[in-house]
N, C-alpha and C. Protein backbone atom coordinates (compact mmCIF):
# COMPACT_ATOMS: atom_id res chain seq x y z
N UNK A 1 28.67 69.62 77.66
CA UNK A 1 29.07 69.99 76.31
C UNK A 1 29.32 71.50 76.22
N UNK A 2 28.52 72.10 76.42
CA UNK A 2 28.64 73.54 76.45
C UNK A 2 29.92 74.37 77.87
N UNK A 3 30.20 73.63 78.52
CA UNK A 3 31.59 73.68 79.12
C UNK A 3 32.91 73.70 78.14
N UNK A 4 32.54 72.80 77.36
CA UNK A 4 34.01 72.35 76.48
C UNK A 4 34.32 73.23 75.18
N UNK A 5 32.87 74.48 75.20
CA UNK A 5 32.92 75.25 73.81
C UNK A 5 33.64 76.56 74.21
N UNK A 6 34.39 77.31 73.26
CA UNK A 6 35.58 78.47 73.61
C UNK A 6 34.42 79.60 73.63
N UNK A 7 33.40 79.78 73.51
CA UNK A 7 32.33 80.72 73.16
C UNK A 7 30.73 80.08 73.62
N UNK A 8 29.93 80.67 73.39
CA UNK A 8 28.49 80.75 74.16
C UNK A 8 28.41 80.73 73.00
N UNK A 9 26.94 79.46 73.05
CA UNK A 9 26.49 78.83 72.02
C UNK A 9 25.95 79.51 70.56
N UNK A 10 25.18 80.69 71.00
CA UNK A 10 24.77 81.57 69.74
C UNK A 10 25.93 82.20 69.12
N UNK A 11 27.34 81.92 69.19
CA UNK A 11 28.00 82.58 68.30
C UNK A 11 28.53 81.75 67.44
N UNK A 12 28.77 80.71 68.29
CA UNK A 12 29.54 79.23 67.78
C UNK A 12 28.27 79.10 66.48
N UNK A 13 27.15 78.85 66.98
CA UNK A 13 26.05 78.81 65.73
C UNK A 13 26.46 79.44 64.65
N UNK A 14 26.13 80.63 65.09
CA UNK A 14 26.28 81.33 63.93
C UNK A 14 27.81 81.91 62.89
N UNK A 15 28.77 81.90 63.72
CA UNK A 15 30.07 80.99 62.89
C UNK A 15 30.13 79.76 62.00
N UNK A 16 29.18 79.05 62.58
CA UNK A 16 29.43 77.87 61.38
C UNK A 16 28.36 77.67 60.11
N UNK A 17 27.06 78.54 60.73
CA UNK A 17 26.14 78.99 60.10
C UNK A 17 27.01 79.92 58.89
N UNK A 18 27.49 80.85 58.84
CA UNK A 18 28.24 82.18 58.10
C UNK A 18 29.15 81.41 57.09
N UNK A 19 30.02 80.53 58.26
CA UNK A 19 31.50 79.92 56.59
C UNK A 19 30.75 78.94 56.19
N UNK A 20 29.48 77.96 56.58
CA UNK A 20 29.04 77.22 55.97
C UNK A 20 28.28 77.69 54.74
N UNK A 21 27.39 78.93 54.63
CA UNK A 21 26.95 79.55 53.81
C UNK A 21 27.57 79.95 52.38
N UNK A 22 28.90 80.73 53.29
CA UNK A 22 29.60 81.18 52.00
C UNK A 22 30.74 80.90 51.65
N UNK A 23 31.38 78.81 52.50
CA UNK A 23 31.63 78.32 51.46
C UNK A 23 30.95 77.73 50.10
N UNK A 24 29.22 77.72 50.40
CA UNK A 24 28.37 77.49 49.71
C UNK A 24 28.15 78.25 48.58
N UNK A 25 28.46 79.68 49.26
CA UNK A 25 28.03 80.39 47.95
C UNK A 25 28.97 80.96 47.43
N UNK A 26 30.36 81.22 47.64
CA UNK A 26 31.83 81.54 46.71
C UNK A 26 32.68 80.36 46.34
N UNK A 27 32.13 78.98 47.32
CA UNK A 27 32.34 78.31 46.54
C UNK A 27 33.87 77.67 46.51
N UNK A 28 34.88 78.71 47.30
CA UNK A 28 36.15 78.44 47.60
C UNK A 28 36.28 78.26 49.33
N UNK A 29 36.87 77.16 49.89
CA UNK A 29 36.88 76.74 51.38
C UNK A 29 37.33 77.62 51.87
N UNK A 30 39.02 78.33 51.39
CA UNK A 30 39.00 79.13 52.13
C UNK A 30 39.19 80.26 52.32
N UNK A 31 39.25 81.04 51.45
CA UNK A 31 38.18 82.20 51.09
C UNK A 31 37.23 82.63 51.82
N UNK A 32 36.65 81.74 52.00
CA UNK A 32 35.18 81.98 52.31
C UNK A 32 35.69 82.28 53.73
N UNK A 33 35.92 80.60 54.42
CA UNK A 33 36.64 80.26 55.94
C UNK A 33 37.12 81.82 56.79
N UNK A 34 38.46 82.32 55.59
CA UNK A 34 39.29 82.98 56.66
C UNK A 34 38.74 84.52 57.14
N UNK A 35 38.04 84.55 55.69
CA UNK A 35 37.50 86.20 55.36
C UNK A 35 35.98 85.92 56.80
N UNK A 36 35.51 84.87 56.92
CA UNK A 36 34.12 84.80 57.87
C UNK A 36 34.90 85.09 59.39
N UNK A 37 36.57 84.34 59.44
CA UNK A 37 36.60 83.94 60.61
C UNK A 37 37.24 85.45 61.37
N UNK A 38 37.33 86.82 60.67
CA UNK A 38 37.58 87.90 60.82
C UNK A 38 36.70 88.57 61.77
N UNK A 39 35.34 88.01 61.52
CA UNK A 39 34.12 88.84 62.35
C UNK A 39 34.26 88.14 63.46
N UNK A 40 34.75 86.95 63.62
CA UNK A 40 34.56 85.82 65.10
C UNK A 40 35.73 86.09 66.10
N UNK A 41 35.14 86.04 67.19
CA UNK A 41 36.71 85.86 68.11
C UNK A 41 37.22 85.09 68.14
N UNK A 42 38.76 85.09 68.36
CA UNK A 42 39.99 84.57 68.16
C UNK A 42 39.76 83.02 68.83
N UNK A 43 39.19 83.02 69.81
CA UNK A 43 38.99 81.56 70.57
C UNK A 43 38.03 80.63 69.78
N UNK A 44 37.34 80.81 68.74
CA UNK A 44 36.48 80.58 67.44
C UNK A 44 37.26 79.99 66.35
N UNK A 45 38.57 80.88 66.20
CA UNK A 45 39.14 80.20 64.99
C UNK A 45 39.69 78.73 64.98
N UNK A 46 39.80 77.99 65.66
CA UNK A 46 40.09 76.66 65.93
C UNK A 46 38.93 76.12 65.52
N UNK A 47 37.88 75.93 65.59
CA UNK A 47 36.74 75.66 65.28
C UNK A 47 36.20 75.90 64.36
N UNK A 48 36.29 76.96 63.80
CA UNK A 48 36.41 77.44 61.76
C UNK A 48 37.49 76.74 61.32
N UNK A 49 38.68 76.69 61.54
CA UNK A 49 39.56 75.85 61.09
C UNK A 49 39.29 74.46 60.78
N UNK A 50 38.85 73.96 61.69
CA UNK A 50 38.35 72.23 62.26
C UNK A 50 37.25 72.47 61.04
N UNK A 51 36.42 73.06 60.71
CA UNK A 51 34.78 73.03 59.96
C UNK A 51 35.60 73.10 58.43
N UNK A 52 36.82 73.79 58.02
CA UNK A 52 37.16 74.25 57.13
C UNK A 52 37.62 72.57 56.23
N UNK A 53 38.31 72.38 57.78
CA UNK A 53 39.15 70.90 56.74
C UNK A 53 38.24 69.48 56.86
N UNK A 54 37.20 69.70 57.79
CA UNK A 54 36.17 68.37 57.72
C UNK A 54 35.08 68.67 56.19
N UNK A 55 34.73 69.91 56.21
CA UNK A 55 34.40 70.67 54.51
C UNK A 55 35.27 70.05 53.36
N UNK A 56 36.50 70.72 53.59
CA UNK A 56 37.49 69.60 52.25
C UNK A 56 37.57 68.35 52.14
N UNK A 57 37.92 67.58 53.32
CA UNK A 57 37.86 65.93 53.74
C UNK A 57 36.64 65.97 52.94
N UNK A 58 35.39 66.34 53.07
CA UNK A 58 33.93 65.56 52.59
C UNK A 58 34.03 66.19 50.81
N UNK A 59 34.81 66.87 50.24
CA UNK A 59 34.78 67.21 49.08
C UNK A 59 35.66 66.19 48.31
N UNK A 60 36.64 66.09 48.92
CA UNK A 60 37.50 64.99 48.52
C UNK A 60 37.15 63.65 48.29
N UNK A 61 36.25 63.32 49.57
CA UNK A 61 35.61 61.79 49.37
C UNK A 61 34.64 62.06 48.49
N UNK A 62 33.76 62.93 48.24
CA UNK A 62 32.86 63.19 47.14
C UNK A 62 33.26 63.01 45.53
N UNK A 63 34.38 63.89 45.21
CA UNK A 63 35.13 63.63 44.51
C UNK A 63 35.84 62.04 43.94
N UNK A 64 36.56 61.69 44.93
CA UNK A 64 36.99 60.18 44.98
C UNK A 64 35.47 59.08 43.88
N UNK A 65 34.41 59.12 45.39
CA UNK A 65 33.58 58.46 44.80
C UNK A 65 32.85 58.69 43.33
N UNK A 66 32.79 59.65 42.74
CA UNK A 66 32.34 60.79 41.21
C UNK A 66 33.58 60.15 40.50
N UNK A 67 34.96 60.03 40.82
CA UNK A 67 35.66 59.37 39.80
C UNK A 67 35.77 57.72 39.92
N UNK A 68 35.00 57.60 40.60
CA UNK A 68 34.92 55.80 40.59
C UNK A 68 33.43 55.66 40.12
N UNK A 69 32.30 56.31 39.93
CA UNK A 69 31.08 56.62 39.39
C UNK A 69 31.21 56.79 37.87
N UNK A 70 31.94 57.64 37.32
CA UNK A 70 32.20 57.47 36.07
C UNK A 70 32.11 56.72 35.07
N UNK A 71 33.64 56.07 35.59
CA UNK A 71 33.82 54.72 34.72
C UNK A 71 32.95 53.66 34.47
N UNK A 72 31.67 53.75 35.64
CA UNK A 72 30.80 52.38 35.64
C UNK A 72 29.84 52.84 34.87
N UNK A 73 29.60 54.17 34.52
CA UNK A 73 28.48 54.96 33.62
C UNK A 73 28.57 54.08 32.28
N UNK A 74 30.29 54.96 31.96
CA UNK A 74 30.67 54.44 30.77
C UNK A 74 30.84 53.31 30.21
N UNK A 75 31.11 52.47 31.11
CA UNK A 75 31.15 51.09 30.79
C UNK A 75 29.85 50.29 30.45
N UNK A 76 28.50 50.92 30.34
CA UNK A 76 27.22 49.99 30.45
C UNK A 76 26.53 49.66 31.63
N UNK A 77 26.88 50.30 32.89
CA UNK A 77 26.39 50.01 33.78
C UNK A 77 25.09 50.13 34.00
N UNK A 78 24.15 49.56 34.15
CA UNK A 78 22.75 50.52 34.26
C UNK A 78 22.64 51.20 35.38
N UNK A 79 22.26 52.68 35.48
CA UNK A 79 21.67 53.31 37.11
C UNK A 79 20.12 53.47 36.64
N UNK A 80 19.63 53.09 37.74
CA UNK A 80 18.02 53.44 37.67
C UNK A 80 18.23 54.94 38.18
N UNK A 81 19.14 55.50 38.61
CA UNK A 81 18.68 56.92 38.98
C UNK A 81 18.75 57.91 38.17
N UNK A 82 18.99 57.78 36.81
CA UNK A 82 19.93 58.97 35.84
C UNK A 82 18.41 58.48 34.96
């Protein structure tokens, strides 16, 4: 595994550690993404890239499911979790 990575493991960490953070905390993918992937070397950005759009993919399905959650609220559904 560590053959197949463009970088030695403590940077790769901490690259995904950094845009994971502060897409967390600004809150915009990529924003956060391109401005983090400035401090990383160039053989890195494929891999911030890849983290950037598996981040949106999982916002999207989040999303998706929240607008199919809705309607069953409103309709009478009971949730024991709310």
């Amino acid at each position: 595994m560590v053959g197949r990575l463009p970088a030695n493991d403590a940077t790769l960490i901490v690259m995904l550690a950094g845009i994971s953070s502060g897409i967390g905390l600004l809150g915009n993918i990529w924003l956060a993404g391109i401005f983090m992937m400035l401090f990383f070397p160039m053989n890195l950005w494929l891999v911030a890239i890849l983290l950037m759009l598996i981040w949106l993919a999982g916002q999207q399905i989040s999303n998706r499911f929240e607008k199919i959650r809705q309607p069953m609220k409103a309709g009478g559904v009971a949730d024991d979790r709310d």
